[in-house]
N, C-alpha and C. Protein backbone atom coordinates (compact mmCIF):
# COMPACT_ATOMS: atom_id res chain seq x y z
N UNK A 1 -11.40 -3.07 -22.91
CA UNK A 1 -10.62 -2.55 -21.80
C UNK A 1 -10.00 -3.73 -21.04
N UNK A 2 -8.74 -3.72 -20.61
CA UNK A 2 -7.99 -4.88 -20.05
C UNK A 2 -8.60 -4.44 -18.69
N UNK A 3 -8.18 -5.95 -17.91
CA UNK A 3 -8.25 -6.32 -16.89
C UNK A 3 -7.66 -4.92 -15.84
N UNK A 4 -6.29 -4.37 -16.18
CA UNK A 4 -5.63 -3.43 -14.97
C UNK A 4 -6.57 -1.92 -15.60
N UNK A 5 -6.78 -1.78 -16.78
CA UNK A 5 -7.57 -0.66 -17.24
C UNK A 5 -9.37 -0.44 -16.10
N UNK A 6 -9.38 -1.55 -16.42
CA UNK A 6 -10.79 -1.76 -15.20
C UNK A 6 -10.65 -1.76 -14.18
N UNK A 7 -9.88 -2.13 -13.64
CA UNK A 7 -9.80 -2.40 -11.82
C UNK A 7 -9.13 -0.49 -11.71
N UNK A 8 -7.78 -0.02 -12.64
CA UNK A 8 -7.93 1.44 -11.92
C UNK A 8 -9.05 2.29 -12.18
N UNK A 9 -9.81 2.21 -13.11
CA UNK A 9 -10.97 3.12 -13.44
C UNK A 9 -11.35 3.01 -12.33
N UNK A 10 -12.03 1.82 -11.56
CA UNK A 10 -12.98 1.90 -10.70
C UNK A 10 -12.17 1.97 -8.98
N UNK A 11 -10.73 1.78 -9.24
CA UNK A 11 -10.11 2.68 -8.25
C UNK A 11 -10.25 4.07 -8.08
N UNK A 12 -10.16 4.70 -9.49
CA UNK A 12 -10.24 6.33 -9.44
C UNK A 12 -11.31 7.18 -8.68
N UNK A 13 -12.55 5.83 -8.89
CA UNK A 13 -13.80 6.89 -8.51
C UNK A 13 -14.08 6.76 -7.06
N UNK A 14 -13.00 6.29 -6.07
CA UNK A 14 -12.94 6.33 -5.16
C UNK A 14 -12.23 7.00 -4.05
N UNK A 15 -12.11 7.43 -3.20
CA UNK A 15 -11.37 8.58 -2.42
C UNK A 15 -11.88 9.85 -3.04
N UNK A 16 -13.14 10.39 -3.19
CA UNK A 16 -13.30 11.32 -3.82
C UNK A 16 -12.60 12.77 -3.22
N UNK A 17 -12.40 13.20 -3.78
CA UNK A 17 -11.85 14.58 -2.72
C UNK A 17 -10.54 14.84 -2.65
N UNK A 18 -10.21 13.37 -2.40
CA UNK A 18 -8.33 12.91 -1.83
C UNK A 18 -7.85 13.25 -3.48
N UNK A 19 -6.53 13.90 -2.58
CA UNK A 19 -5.39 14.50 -3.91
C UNK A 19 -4.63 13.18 -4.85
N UNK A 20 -4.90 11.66 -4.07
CA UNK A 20 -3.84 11.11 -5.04
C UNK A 20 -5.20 10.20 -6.36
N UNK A 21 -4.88 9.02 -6.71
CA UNK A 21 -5.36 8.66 -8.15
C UNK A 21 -6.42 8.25 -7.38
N UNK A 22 -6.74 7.51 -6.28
CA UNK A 22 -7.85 6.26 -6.32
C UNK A 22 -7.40 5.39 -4.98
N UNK A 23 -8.15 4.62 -5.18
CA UNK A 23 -7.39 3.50 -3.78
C UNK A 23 -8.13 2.26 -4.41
N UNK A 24 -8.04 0.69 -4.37
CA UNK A 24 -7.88 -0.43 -4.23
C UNK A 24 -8.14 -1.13 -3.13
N UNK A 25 -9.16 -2.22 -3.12
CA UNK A 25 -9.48 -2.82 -1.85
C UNK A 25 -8.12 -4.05 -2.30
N UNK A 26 -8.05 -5.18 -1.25
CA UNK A 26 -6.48 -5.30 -1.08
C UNK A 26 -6.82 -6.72 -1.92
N UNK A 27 -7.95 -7.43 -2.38
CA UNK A 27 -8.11 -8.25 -3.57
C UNK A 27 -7.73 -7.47 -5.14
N UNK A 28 -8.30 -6.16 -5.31
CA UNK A 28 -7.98 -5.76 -6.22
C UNK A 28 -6.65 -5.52 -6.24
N UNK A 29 -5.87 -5.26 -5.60
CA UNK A 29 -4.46 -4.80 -4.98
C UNK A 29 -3.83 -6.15 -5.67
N UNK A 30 -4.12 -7.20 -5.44
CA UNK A 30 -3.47 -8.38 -5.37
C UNK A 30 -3.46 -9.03 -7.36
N UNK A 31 -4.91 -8.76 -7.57
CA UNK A 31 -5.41 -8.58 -9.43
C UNK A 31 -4.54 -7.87 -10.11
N UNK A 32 -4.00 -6.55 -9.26
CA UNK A 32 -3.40 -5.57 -10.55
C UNK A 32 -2.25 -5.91 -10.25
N UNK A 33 -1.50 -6.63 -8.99
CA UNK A 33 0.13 -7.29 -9.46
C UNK A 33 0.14 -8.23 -10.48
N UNK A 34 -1.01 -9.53 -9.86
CA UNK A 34 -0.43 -10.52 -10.91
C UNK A 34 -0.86 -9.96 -11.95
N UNK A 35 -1.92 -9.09 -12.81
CA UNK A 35 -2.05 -8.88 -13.93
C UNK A 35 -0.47 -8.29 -14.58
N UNK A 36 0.01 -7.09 -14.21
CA UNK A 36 0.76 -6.20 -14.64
C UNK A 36 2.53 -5.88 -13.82
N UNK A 37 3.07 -6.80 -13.93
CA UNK A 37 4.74 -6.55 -13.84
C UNK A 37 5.22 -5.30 -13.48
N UNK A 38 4.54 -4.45 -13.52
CA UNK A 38 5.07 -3.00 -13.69
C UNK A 38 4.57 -1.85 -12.48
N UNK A 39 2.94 -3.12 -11.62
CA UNK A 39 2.94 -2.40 -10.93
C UNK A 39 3.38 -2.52 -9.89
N UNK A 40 3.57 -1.52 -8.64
CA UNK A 40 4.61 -2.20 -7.44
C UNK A 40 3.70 -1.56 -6.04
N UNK A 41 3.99 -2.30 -5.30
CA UNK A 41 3.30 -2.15 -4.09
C UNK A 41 4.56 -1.56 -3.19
N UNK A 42 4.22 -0.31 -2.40
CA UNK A 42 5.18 0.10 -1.71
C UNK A 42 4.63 -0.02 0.20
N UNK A 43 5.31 -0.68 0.82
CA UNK A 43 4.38 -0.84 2.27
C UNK A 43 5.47 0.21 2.70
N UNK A 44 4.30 0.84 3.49
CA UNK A 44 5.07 2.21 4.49
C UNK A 44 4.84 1.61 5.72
N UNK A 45 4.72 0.80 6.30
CA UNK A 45 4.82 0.24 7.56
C UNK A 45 6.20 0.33 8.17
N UNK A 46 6.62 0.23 9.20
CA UNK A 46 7.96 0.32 9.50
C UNK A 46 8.73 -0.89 9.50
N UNK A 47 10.09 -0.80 9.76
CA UNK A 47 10.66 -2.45 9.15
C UNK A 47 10.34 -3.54 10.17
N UNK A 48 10.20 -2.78 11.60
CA UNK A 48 9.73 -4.07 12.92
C UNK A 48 8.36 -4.64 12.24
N UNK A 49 7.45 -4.10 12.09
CA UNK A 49 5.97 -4.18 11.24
C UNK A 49 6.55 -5.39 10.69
N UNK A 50 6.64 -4.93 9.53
CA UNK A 50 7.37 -5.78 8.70
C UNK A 50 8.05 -7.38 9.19
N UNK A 51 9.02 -7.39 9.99
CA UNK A 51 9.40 -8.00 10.67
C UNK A 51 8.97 -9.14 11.56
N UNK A 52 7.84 -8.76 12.18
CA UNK A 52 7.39 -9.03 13.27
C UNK A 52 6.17 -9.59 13.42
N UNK A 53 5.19 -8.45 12.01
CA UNK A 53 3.70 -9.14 12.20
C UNK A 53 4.20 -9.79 10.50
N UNK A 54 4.44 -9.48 10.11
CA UNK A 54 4.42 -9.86 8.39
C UNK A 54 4.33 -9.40 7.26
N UNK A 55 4.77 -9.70 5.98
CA UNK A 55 4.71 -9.26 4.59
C UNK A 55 3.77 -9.74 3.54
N UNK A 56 3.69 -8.90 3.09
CA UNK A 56 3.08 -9.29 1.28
C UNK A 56 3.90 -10.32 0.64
N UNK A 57 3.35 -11.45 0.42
CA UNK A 57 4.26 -12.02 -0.74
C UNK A 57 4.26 -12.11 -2.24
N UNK A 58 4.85 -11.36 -2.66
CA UNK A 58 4.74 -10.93 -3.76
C UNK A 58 6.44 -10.91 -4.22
N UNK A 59 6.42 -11.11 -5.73
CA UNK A 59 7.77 -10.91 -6.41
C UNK A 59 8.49 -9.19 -6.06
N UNK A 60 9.89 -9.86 -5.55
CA UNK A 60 10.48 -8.63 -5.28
C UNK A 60 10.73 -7.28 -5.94
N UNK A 61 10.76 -7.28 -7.42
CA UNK A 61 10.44 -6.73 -8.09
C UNK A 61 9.40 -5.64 -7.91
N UNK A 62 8.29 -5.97 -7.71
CA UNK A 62 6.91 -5.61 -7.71
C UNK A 62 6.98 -5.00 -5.90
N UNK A 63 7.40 -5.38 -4.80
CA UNK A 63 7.61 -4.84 -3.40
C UNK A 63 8.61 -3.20 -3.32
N UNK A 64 8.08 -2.60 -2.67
CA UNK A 64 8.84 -1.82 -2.10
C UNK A 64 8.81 -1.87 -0.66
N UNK A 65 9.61 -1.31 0.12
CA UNK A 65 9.78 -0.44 1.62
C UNK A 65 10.10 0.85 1.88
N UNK A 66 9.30 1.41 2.17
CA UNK A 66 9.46 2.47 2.44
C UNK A 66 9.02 3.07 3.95
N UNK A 67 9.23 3.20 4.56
CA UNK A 67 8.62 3.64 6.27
C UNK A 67 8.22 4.94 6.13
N UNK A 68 6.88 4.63 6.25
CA UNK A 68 5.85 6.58 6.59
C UNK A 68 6.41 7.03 7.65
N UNK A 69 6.69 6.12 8.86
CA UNK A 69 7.41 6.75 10.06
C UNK A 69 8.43 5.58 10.45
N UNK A 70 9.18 6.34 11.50
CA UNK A 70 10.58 5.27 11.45
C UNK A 70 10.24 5.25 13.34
N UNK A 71 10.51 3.60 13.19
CA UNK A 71 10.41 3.13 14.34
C UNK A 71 11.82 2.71 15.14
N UNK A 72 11.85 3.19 16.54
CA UNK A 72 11.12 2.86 17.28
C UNK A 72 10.40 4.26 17.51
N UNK A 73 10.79 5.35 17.24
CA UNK A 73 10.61 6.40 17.68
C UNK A 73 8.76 6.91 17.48
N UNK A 74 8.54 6.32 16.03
CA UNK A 74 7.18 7.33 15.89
C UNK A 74 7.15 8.14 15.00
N UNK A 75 8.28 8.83 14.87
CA UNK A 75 8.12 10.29 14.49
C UNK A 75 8.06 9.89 12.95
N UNK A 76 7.58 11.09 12.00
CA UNK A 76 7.51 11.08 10.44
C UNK A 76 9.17 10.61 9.98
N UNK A 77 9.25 9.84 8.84
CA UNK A 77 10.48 9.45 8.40
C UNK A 77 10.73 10.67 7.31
N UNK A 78 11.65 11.74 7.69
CA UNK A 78 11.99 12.91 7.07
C UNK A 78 12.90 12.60 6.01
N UNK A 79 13.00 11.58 5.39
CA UNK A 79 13.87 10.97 4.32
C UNK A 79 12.33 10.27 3.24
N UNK A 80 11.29 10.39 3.37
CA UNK A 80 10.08 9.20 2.98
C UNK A 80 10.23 9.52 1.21
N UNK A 81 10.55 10.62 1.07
CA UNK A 81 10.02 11.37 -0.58
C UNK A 81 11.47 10.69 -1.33
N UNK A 82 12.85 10.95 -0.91
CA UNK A 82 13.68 10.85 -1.28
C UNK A 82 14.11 9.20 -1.26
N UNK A 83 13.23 8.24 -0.53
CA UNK A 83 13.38 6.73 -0.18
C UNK A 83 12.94 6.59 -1.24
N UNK A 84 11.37 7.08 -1.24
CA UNK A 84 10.30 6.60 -2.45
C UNK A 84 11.27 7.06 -4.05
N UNK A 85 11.72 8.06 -4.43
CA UNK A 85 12.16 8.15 -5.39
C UNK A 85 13.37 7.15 -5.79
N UNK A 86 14.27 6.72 -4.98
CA UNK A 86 15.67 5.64 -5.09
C UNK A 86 14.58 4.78 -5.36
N UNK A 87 13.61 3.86 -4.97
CA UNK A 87 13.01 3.03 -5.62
C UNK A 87 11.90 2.60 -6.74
N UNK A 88 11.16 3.81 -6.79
CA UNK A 88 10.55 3.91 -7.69
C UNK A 88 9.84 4.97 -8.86
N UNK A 89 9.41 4.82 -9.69
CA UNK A 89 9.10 5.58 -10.84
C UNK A 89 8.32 6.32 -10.88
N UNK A 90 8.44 7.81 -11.29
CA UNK A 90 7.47 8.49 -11.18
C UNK A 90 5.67 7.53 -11.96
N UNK A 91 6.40 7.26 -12.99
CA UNK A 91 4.98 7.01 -14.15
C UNK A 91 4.60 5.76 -13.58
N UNK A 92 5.38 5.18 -12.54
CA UNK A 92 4.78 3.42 -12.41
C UNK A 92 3.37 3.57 -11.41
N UNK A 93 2.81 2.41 -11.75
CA UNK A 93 1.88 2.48 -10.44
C UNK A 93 1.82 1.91 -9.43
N UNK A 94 1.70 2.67 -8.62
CA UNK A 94 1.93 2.46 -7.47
C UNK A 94 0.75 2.43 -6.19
N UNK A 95 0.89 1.37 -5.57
CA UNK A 95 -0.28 1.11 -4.86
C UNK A 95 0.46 1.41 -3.32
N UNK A 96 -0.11 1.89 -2.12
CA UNK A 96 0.21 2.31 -1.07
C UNK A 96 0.04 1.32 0.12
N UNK A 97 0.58 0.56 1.20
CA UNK A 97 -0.07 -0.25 2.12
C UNK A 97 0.69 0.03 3.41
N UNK A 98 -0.01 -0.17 4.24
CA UNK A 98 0.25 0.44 5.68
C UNK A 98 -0.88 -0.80 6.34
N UNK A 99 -0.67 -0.97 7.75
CA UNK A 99 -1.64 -1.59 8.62
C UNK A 99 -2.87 -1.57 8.63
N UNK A 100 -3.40 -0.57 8.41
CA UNK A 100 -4.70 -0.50 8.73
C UNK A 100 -5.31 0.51 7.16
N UNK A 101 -5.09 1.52 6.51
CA UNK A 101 -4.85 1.82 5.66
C UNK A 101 -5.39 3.37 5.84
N UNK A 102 -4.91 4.13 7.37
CA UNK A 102 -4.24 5.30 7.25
C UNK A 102 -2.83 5.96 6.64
N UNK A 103 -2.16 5.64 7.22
CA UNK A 103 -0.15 5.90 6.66
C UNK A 103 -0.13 5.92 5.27
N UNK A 104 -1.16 4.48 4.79
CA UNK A 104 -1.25 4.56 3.31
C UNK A 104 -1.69 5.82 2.32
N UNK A 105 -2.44 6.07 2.95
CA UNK A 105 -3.50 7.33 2.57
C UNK A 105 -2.19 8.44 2.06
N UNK A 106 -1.74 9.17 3.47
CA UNK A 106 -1.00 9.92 3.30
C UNK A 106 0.22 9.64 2.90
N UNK A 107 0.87 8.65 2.45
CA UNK A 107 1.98 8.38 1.69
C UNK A 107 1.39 8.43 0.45
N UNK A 108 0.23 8.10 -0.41
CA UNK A 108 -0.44 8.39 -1.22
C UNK A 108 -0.70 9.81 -1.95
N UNK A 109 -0.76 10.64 -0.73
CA UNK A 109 -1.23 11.56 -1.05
C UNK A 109 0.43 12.41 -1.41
N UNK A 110 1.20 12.00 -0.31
CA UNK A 110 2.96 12.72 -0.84
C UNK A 110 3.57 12.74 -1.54
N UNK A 111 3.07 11.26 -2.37
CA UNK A 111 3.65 10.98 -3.72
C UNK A 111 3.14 11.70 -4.20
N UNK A 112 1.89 11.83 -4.55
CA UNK A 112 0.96 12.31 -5.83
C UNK A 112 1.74 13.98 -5.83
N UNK A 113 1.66 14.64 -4.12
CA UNK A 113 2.86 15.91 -4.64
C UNK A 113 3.71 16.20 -4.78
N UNK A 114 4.23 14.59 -5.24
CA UNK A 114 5.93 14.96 -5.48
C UNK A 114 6.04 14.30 -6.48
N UNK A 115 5.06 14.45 -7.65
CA UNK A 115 5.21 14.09 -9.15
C UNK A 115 4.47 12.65 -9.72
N UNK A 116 3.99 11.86 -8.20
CA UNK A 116 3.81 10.46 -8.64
C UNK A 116 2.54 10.29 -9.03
N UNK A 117 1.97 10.54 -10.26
CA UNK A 117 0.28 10.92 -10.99
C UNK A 117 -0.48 9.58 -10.61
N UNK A 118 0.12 8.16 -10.04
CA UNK A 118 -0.49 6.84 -10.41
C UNK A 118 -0.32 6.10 -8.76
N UNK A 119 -0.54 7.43 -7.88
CA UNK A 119 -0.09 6.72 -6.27
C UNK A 119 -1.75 6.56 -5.87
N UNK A 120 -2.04 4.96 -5.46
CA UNK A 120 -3.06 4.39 -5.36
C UNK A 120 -2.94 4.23 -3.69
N UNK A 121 -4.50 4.04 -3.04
CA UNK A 121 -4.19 3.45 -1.56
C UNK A 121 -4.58 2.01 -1.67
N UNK A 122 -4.57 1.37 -1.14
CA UNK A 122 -4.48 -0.10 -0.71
C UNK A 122 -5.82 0.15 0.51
N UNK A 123 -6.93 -0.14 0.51
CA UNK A 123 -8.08 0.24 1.61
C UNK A 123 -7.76 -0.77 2.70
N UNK A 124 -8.37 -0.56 4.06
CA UNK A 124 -7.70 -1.63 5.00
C UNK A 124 -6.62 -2.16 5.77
N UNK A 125 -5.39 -1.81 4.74
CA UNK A 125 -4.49 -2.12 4.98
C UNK A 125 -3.55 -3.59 4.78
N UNK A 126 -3.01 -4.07 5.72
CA UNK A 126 -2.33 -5.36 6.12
C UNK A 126 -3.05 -6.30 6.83
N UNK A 127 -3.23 -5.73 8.30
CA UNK A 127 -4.15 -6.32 9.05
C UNK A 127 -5.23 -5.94 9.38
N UNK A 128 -6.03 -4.21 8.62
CA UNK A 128 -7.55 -4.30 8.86
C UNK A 128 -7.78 -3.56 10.46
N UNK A 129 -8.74 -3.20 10.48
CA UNK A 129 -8.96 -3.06 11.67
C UNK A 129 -9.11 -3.77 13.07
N UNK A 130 -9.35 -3.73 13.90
CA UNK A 130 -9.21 -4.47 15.21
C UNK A 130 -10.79 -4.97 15.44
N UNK A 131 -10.73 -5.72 15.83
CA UNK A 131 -12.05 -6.90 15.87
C UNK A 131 -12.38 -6.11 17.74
N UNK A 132 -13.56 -6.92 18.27
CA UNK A 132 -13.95 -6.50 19.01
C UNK A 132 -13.39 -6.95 20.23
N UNK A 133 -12.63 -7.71 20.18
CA UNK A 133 -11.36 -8.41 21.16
C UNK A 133 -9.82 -7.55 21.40
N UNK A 134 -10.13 -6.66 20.40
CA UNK A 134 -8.97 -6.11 20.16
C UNK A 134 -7.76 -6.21 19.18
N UNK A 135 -7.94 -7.68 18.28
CA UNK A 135 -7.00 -7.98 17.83
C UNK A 135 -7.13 -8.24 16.45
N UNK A 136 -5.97 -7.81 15.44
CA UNK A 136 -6.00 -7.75 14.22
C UNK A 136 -6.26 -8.93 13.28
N UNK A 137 -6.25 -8.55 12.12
CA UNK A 137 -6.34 -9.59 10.61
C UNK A 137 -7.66 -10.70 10.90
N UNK A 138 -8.38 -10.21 11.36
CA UNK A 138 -9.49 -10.58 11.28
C UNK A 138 -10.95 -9.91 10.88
N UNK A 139 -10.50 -8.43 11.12
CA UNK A 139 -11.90 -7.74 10.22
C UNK A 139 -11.10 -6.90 9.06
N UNK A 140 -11.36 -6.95 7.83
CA UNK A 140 -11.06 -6.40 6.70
C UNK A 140 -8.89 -6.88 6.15
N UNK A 141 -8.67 -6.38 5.42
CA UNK A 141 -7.17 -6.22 5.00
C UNK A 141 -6.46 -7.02 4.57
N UNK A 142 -5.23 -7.08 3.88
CA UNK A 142 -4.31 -8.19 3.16
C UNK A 142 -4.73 -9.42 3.73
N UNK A 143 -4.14 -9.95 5.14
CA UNK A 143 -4.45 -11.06 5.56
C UNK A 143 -5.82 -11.78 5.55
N UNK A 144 -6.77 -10.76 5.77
CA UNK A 144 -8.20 -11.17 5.73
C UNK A 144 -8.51 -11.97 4.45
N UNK A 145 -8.43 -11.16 3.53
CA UNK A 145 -8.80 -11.42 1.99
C UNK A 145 -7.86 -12.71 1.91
N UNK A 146 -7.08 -13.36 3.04
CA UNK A 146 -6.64 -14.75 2.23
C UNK A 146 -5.53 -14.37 1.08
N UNK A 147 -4.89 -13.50 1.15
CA UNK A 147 -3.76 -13.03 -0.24
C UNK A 147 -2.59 -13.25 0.80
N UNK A 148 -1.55 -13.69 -0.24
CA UNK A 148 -0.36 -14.26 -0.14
C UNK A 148 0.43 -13.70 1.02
N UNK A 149 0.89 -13.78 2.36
CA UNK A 149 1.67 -13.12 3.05
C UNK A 149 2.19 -14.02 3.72
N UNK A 150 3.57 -13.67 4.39
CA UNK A 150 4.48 -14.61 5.30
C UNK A 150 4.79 -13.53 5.91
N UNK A 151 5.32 -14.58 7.29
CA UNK A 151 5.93 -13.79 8.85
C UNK A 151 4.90 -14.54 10.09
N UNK A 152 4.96 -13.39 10.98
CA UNK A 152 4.83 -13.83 12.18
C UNK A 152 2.75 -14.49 12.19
C-alpha cells in the first residue's frame, strides 16, 4: 500500500458519522501533497484571512480558494458549490482548510453532496484554536505543525 493509500485509509476512519470521506490532521495534510500532484487543498477561509493572517505554501497547482463565507459581511458565500466546481474535480482529492477547522467541516461535507466522493477535512485548521491568552497558531493547526506558510 503506498504512502497516500495509507494516510487516506486512516483518514476515512475518522469523522465517523460525518457525510464526507475522512479528515487529515494538517501534517498528514502536508504528506499527501508532497506525496501526490493530484491532490489539492482548497482553503475556504475568506480572501482578508488569507491576506492578512496567511497562506499555505504549497505549489499553485495543488491550492485552491474558495470562501465558505464572503467577507466583510459574514454571510454564507451563495456562489461556494459553483466556485468549487470552476476549480476543481469531482474525482480529485480534495482536502478542506479553514481557521480553526469548522468551515472546513462543512465545506467538506457540501462537496461530498454535490458529487465530490474524495472531500477530506484538514483537523485544526490554519491557526488551531486559541491558546489561553486568546491568541492563535499556537495550540494545534497548519502553523503549529511548523508546515510551510507565508503572510502576516
Amino acid at each position: 500500500m503506498s504512502n497516500v493509500e495509507t494516510l487516506l485509509t486512516a483518514a476515512r476512519t475518522r469523522a465517523p458519522g460525518e457525510p464526507y470521506a475522512g479528515a487529515v490532521t494538517p501534517q498528514e495534510a502536508w504528506e499527501l501533497l508532497q506525496s501526490e500532484a493530484r491532490v489539492r487543498l482548497v482553503d475556504v477561509r475568506t480572501d482578508a484571512e488569507r491576506a492578512w493572517v496567511g497562506k499555505v505554501a504549497i505549489p499553485a497547482q495543488q491550492h485552491c480558494a474558495v470562501q465558505w463565507s464572503v467577507w466583510p459581511e459574514g454571510v454564507p458565500n451563495p456562489d461556494f458549490v459553483q466556485q468549487l466546481q470552476a476549480v476543481a474535480q469531482k474525482d480529485e482529492v480534495l482536502l478542506f482548510l479553514c481557521r480553526s477547522g469548522v468551515r472546513s467541516r462543512h465545506a467538506a461535507r457540501v462537496a461530498t453532496e454535490n458529487g465530490y466522493a474524495h472531500a477530506f477535512d484538514i483537523l485544526e485548521g490554519f491557526e488551531g484554536d486559541k491558546d489561553a491568552d486568546g491568541h492563535r497558531k499556537s495550540v494545534g493547526g497548519w502553523c503549529k505543525a511548523g508546515l510551510p506558510w507565508m503572510g502576516a
